[in-house]
N, C-alpha and C. Protein backbone atom coordinates (compact mmCIF):
# COMPACT_ATOMS: atom_id res chain seq x y z
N UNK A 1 0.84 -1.19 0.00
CA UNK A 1 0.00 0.00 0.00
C UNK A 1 0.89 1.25 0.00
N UNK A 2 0.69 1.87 -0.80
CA UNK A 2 1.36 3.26 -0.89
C UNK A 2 1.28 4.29 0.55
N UNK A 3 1.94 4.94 0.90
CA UNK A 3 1.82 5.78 1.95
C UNK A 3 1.68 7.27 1.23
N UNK A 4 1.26 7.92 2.02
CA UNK A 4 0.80 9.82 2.13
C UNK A 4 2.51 9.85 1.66
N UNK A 5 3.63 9.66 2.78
CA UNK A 5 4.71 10.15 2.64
C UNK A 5 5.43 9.77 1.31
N UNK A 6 4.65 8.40 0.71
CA UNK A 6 5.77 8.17 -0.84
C UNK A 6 4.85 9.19 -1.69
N UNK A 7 3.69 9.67 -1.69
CA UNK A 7 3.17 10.29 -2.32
C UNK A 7 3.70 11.74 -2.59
N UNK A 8 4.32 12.08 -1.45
CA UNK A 8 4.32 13.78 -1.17
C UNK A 8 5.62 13.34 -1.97
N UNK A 9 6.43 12.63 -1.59
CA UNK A 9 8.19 12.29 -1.83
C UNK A 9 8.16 12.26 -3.88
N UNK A 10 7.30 11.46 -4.42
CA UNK A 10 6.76 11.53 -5.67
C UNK A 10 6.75 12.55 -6.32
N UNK A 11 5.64 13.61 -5.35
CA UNK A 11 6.29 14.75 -6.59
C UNK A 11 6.97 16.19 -6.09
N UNK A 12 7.68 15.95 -4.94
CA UNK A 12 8.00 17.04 -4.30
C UNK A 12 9.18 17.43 -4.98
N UNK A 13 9.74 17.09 -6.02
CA UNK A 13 10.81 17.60 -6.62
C UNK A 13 10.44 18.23 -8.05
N UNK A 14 9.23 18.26 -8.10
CA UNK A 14 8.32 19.00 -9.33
C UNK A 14 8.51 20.44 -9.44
N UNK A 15 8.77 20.65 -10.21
CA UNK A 15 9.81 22.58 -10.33
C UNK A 15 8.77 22.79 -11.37
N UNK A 16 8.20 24.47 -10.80
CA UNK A 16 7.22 25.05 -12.21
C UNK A 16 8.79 25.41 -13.05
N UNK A 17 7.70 24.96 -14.32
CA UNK A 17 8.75 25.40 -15.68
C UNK A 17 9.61 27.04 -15.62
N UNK A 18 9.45 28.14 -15.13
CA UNK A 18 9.93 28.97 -15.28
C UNK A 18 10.67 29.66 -13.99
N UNK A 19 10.32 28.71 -12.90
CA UNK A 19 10.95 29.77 -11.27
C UNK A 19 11.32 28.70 -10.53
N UNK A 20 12.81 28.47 -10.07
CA UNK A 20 13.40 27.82 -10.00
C UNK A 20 12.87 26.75 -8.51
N UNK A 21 11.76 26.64 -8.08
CA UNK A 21 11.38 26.35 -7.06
C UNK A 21 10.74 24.61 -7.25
N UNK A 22 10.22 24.03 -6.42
CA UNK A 22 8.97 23.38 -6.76
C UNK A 22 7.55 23.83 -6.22
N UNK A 23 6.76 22.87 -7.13
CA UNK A 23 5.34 23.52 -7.12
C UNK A 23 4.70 23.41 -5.55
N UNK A 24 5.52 22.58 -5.04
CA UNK A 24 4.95 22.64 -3.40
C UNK A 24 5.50 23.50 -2.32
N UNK A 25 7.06 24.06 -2.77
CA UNK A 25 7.71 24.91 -1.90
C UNK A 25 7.08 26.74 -2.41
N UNK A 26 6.48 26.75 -3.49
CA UNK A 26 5.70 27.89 -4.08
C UNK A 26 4.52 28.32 -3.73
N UNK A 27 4.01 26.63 -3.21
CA UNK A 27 2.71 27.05 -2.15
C UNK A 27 1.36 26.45 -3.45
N UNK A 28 2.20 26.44 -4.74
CA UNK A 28 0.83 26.03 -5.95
C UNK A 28 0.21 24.58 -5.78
N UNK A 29 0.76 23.75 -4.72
CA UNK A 29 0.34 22.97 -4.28
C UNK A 29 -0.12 22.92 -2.54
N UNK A 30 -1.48 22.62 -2.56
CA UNK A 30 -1.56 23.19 -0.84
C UNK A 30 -2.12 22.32 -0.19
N UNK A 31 -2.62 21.44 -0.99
CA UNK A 31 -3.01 20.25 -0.07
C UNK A 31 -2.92 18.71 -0.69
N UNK A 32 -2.56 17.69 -0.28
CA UNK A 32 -2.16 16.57 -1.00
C UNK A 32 -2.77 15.51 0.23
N UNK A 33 -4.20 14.85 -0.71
CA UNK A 33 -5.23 13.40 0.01
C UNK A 33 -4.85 12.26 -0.24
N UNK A 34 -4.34 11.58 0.30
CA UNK A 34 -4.18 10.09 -0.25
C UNK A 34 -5.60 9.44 0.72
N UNK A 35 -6.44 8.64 -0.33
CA UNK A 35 -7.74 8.32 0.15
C UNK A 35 -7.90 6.86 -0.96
N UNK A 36 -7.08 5.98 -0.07
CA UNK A 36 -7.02 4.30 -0.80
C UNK A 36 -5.96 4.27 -2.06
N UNK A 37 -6.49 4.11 -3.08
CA UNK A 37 -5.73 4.21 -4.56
C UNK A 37 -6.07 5.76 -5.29
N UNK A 38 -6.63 6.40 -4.21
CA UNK A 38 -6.56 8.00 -4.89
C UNK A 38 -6.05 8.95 -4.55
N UNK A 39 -5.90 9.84 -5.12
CA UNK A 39 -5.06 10.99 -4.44
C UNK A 39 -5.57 12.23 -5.11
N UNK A 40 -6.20 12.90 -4.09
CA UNK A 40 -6.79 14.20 -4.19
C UNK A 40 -5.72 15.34 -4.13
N UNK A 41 -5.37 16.47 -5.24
CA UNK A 41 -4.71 17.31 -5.07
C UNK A 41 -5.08 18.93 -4.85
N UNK A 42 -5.28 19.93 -4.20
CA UNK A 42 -5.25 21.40 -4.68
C UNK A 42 -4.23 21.82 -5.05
N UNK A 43 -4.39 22.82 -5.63
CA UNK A 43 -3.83 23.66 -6.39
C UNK A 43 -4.25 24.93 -6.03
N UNK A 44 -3.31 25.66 -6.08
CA UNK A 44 -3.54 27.02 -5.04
C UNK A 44 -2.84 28.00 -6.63
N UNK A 45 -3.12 28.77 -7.75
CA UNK A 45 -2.86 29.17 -8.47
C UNK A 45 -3.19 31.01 -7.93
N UNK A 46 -1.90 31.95 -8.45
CA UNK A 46 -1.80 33.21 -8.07
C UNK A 46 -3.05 33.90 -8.18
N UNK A 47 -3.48 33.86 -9.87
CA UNK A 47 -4.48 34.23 -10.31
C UNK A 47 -5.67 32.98 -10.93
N UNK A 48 -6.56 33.57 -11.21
CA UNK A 48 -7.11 32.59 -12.03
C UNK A 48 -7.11 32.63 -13.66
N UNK A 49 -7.40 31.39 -14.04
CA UNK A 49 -7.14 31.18 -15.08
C UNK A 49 -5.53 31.58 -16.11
N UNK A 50 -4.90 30.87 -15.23
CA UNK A 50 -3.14 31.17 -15.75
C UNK A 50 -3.02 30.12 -16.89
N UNK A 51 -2.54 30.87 -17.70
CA UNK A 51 -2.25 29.90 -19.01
C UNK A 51 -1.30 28.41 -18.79
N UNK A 52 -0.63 28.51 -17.60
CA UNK A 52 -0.13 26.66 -18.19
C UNK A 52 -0.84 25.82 -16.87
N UNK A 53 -1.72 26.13 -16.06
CA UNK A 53 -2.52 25.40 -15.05
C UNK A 53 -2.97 23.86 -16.03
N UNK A 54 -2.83 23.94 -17.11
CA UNK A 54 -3.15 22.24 -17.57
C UNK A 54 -1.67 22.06 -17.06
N UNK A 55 -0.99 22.55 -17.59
CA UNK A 55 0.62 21.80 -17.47
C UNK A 55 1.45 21.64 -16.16
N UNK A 56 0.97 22.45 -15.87
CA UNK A 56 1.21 22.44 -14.08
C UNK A 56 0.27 21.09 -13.57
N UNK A 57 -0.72 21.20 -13.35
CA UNK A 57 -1.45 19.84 -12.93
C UNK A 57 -1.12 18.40 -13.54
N UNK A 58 -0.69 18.88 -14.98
CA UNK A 58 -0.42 17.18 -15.92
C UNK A 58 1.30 16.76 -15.39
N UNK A 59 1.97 17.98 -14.83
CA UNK A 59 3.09 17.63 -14.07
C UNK A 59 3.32 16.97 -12.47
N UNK A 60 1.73 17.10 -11.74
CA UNK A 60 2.02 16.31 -10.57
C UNK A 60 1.26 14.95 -11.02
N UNK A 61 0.19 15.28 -12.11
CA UNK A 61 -0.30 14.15 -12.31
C UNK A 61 0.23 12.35 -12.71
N UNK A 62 1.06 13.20 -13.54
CA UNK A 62 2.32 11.76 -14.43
C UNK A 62 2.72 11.06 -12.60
N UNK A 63 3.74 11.94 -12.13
CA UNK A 63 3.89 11.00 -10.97
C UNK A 63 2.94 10.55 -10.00
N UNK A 64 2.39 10.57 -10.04
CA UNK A 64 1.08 9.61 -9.13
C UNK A 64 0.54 8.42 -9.80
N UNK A 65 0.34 9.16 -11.16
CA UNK A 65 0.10 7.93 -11.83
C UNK A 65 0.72 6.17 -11.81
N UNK A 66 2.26 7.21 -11.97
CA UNK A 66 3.29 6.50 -12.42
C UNK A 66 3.20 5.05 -11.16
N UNK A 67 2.89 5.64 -9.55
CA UNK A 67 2.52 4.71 -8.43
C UNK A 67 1.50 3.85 -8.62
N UNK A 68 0.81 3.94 -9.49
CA UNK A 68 -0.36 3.01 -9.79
C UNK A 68 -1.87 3.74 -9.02
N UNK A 69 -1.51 5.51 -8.61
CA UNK A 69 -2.92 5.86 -7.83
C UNK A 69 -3.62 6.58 -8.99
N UNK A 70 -4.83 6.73 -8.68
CA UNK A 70 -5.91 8.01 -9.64
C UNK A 70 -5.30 9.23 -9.01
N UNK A 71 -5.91 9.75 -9.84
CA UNK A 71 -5.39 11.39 -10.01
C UNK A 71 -7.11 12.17 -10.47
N UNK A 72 -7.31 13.21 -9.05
CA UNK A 72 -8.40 13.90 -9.52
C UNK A 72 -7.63 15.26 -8.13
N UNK A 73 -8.04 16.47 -9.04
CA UNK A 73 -7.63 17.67 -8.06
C UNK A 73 -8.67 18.61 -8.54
N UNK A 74 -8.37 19.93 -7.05
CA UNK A 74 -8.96 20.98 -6.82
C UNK A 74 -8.18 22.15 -7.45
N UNK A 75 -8.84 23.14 -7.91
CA UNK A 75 -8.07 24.65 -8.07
C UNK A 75 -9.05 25.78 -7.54
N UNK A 76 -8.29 26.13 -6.77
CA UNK A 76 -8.65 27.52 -6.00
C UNK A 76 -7.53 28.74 -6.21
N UNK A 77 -7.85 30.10 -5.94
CA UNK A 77 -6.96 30.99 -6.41
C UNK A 77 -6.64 30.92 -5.26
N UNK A 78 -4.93 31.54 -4.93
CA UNK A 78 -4.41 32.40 -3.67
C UNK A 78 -5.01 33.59 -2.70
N UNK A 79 -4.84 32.85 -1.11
CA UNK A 79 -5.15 34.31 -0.97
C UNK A 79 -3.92 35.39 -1.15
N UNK A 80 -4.63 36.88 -0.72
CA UNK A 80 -3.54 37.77 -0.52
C UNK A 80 -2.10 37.40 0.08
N UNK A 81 -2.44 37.08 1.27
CA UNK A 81 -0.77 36.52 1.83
C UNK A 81 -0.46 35.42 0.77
N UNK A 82 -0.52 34.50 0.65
CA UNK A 82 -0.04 33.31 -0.36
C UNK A 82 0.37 33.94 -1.64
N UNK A 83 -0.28 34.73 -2.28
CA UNK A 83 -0.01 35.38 -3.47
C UNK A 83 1.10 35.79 -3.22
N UNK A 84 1.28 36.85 -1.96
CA UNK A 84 2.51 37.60 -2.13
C UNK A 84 3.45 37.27 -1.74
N UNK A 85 3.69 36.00 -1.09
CA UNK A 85 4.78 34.97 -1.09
C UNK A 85 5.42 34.09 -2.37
N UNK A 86 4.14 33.86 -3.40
CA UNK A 86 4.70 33.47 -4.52
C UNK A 86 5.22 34.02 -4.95
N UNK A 87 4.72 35.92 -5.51
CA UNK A 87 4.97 36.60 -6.14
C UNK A 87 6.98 37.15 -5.67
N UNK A 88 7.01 36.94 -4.10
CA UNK A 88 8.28 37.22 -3.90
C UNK A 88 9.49 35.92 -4.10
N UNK A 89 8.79 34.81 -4.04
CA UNK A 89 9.28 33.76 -4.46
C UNK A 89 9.85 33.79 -5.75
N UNK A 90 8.54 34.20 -6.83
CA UNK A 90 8.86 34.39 -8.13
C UNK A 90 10.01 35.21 -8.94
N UNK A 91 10.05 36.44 -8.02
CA UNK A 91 10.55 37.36 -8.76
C UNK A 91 12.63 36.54 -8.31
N UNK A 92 12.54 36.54 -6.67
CA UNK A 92 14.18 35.91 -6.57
C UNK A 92 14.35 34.39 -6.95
N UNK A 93 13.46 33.83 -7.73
CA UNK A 93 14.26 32.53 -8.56
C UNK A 93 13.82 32.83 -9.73
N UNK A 94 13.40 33.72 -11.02
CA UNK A 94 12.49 33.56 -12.05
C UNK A 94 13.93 33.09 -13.03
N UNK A 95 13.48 31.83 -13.59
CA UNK A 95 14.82 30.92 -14.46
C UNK A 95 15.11 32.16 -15.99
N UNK A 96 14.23 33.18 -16.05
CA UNK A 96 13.90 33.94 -17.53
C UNK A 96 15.68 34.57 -17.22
């Protein structure tokens, strides 16, 4: 049986494509369910509707998969504080 902790370990080395971080130390990931063979994800995105939120999600998705669990997640926007932690996150690693 898979554990919560191989799950988090799975994709905690997942870096958004452009800021040198991963998507869980950025905060774009905020909550992670392991519930049997599934795994429920949020997604905590700055704004809404950001152009690579498929690609961001199809990037924690592959590794879960890859464990043999389902893959179904949440997206909610940031609040104010969270935002402006990304946003300072963003600007001192941006890979551009």
């Amino acid at each position: 049986m898979i554990t919560q902790t191989e799950v988090e370990n799975a994709i905690s080395n997942v870096e958004h494509p452009a800021i040198n971080h991963s998507l869980i130390k950025l905060g774009i990931i905020s909550n992670i369910l392991l519930l049997g063979k599934k795994v429920i994800v949020e997604f905590a995105f700055p704004f809404p509707n950001i152009p690579i939120a498929d690609k961001l999600i199809g990037s924690i998705e592959k590794p879960i998969k890859n464990l043999g669990l389902s893959f179904e997640h949440n997206v909610r926007t940031m609040n104010d504080q969270e935002r402006s932690k990304f946003l300072q996150m963003e600007t001192d690693a941006w890979k551009g």
